[in-house]
N, C-alpha and C. Protein backbone atom coordinates (compact mmCIF):
# COMPACT_ATOMS: atom_id res chain seq x y z
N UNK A 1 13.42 2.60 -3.68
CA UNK A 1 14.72 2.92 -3.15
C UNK A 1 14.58 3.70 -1.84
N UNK A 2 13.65 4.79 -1.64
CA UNK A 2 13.50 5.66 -0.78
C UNK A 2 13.02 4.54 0.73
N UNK A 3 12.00 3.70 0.42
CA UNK A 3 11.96 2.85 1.31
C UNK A 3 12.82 1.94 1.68
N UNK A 4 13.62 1.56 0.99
CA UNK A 4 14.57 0.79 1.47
C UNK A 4 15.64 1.58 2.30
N UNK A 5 15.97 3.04 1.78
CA UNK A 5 16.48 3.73 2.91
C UNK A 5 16.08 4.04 3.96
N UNK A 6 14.79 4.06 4.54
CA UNK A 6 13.72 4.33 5.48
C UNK A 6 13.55 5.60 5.26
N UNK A 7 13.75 6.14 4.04
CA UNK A 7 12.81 7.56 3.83
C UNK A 7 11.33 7.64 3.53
N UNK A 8 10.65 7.32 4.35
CA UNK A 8 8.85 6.88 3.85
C UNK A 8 8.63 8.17 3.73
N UNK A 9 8.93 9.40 3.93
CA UNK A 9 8.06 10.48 3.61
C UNK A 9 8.58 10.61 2.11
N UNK A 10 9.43 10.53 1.64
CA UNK A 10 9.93 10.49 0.43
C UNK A 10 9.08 9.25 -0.52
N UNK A 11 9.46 7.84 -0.10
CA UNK A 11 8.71 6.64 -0.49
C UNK A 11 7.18 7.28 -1.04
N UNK A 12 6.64 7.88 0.00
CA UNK A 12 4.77 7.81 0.13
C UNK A 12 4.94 9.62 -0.95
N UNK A 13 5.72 10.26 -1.21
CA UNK A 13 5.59 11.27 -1.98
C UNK A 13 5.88 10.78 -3.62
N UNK A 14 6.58 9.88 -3.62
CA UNK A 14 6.79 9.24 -4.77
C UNK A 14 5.22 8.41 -5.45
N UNK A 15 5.21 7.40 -4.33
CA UNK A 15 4.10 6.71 -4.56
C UNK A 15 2.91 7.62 -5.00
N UNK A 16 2.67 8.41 -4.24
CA UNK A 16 1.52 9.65 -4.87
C UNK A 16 2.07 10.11 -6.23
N UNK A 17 2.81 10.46 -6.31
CA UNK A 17 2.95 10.91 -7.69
C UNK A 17 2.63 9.81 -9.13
N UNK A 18 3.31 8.33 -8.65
CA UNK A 18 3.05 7.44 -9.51
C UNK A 18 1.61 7.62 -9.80
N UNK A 19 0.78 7.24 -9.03
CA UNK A 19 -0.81 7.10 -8.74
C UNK A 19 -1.11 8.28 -9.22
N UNK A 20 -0.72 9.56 -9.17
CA UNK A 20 -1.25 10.70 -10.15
C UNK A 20 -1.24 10.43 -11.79
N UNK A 21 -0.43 9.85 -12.32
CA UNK A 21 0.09 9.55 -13.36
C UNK A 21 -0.70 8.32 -13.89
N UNK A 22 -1.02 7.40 -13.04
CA UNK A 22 -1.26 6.03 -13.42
C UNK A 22 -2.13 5.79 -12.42
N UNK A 23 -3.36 6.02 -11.79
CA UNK A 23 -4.69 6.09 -11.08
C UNK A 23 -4.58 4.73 -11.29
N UNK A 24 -4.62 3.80 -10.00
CA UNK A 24 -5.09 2.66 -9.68
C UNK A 24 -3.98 1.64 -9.69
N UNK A 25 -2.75 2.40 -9.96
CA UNK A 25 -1.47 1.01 -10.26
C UNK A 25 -1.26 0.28 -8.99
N UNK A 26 -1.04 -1.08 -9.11
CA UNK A 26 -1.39 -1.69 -8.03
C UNK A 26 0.06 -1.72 -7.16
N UNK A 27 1.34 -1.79 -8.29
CA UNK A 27 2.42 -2.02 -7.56
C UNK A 27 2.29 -0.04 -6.18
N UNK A 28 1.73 1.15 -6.64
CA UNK A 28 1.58 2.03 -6.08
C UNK A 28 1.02 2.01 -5.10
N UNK A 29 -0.30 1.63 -5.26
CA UNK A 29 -1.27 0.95 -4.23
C UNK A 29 -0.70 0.11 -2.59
N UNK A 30 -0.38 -0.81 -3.45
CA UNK A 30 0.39 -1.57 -2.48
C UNK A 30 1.40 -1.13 -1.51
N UNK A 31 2.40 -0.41 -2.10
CA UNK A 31 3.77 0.27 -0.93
C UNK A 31 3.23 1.39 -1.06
N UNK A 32 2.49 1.98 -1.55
CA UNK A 32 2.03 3.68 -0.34
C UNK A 32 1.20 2.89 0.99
N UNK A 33 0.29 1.70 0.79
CA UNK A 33 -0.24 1.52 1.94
C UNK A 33 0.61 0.76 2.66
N UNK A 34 1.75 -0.11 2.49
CA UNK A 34 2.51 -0.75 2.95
C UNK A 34 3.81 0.49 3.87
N UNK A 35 4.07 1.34 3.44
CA UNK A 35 4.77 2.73 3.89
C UNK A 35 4.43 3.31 4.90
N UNK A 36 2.46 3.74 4.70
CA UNK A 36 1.62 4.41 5.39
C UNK A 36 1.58 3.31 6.21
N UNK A 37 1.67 2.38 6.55
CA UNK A 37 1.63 1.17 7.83
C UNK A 37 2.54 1.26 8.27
N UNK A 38 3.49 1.23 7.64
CA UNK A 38 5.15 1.01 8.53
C UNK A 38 5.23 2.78 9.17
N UNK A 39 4.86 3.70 9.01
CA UNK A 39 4.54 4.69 9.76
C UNK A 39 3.63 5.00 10.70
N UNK A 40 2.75 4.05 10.92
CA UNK A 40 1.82 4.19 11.72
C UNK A 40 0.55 4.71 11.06
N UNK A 41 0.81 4.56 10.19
CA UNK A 41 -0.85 5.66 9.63
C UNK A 41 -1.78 4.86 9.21
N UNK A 42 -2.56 4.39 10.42
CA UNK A 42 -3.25 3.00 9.88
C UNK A 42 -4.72 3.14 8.86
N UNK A 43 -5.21 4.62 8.70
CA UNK A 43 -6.35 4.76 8.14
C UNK A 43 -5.87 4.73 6.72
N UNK A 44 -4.54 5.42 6.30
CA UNK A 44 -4.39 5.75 4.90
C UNK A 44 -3.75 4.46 4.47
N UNK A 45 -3.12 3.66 5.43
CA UNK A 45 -2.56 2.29 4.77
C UNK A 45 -3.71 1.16 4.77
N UNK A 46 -4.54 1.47 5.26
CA UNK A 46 -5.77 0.48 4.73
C UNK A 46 -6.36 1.40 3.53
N UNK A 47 -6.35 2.14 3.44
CA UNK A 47 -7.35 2.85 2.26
C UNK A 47 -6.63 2.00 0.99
N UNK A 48 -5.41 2.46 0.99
CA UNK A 48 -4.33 1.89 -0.35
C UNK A 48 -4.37 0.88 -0.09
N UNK A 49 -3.88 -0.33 0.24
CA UNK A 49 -4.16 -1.62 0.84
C UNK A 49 -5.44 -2.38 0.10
N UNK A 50 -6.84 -1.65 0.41
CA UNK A 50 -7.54 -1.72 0.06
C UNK A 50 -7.76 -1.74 -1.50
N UNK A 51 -7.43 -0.89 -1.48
CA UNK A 51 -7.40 -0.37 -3.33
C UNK A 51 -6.82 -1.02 -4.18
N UNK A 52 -5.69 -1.49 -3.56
CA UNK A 52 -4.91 -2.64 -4.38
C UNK A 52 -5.65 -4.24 -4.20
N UNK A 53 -6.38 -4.76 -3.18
CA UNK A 53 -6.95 -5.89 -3.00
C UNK A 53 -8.03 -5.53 -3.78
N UNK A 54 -8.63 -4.40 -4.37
CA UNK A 54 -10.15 -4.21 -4.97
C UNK A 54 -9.48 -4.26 -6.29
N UNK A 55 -8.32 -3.99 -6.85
CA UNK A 55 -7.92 -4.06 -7.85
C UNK A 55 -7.08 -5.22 -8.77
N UNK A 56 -7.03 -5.99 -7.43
CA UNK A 56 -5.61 -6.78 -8.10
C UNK A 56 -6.47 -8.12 -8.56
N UNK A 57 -6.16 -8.15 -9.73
CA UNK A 57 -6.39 -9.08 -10.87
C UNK A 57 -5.28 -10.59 -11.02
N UNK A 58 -6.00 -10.99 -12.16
CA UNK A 58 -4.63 -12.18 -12.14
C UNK A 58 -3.41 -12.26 -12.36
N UNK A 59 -3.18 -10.93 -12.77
CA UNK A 59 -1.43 -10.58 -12.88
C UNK A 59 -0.82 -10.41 -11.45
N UNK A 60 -1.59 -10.41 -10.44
CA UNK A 60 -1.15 -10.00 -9.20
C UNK A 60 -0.79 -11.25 -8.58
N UNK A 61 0.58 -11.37 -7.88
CA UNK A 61 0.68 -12.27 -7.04
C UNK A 61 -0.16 -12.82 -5.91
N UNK A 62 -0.55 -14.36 -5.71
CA UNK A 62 -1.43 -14.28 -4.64
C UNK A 62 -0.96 -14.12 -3.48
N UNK A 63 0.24 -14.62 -3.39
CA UNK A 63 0.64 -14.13 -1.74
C UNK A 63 0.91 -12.79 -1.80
N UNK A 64 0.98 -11.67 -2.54
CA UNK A 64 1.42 -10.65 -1.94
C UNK A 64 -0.23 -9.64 -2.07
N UNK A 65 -1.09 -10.48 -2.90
CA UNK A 65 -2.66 -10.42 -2.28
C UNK A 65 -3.06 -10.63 -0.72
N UNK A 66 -2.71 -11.93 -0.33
CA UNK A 66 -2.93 -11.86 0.91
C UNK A 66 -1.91 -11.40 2.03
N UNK A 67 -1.28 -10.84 1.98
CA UNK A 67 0.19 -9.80 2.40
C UNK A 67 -1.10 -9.02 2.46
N UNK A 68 -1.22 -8.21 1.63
CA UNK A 68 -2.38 -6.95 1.98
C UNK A 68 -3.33 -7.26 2.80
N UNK A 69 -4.46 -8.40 2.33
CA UNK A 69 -5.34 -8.95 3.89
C UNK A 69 -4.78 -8.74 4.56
N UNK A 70 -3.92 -9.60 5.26
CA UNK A 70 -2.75 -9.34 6.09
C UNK A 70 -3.30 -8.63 7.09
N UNK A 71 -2.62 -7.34 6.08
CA UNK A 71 -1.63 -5.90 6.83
C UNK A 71 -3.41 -5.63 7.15
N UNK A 72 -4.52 -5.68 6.01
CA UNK A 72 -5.29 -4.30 6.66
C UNK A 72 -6.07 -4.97 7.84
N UNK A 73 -6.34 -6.63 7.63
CA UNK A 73 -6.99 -7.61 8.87
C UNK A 73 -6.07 -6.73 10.22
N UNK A 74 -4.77 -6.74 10.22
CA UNK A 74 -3.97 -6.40 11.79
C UNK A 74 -4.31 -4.31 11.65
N UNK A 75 -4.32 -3.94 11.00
CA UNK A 75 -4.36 -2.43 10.80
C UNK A 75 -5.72 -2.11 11.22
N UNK A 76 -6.96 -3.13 11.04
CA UNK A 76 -8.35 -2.53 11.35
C UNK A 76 -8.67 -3.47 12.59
N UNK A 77 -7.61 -4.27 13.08
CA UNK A 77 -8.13 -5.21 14.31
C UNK A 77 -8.50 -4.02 15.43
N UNK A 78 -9.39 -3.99 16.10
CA UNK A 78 -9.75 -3.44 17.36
C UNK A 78 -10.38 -2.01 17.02
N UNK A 79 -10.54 -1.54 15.91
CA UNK A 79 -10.82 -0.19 15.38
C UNK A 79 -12.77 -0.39 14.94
């Protein structure tokens, strides 16, 4: 909800908390690094990004698997 309002500092405080609670959830994973991108924070939105592509199993959608390539392929281009 917070992201859809464009509250990402709210969004990415939430998301941390989930991930305190539930270490490794992928739907968490995914929009804290998807958040941390849409803010510019390209180190911490590949970290999560990451975490969710190291994690995501067959319950995981494949396109929103490669949504994450994606984001961290354009987030680590030129770095």
């Amino acid at each position: 909800m917070y992201e859809q309002q464009q509250k990402l500092n709210d969004a990415t405080r939430e998301y941390q908390a989930a991930l305190a609670i539930v270490p490794g959830m992928p739907d968490a994973n995914f929009s804290l690094g998807w958040a941390y991108a849409t803010q510019g924070n390209r180190s911490e939105a590949s970290r999560f990004l990451k975490k969710y592509i190291e994690a995501a199993g067959q319950n995981e959608s494949p396109d929103r698997v490669k949504a994450a390539r994606d984001r961290v392929s354009e987030l680590t281009e030129g770095y």
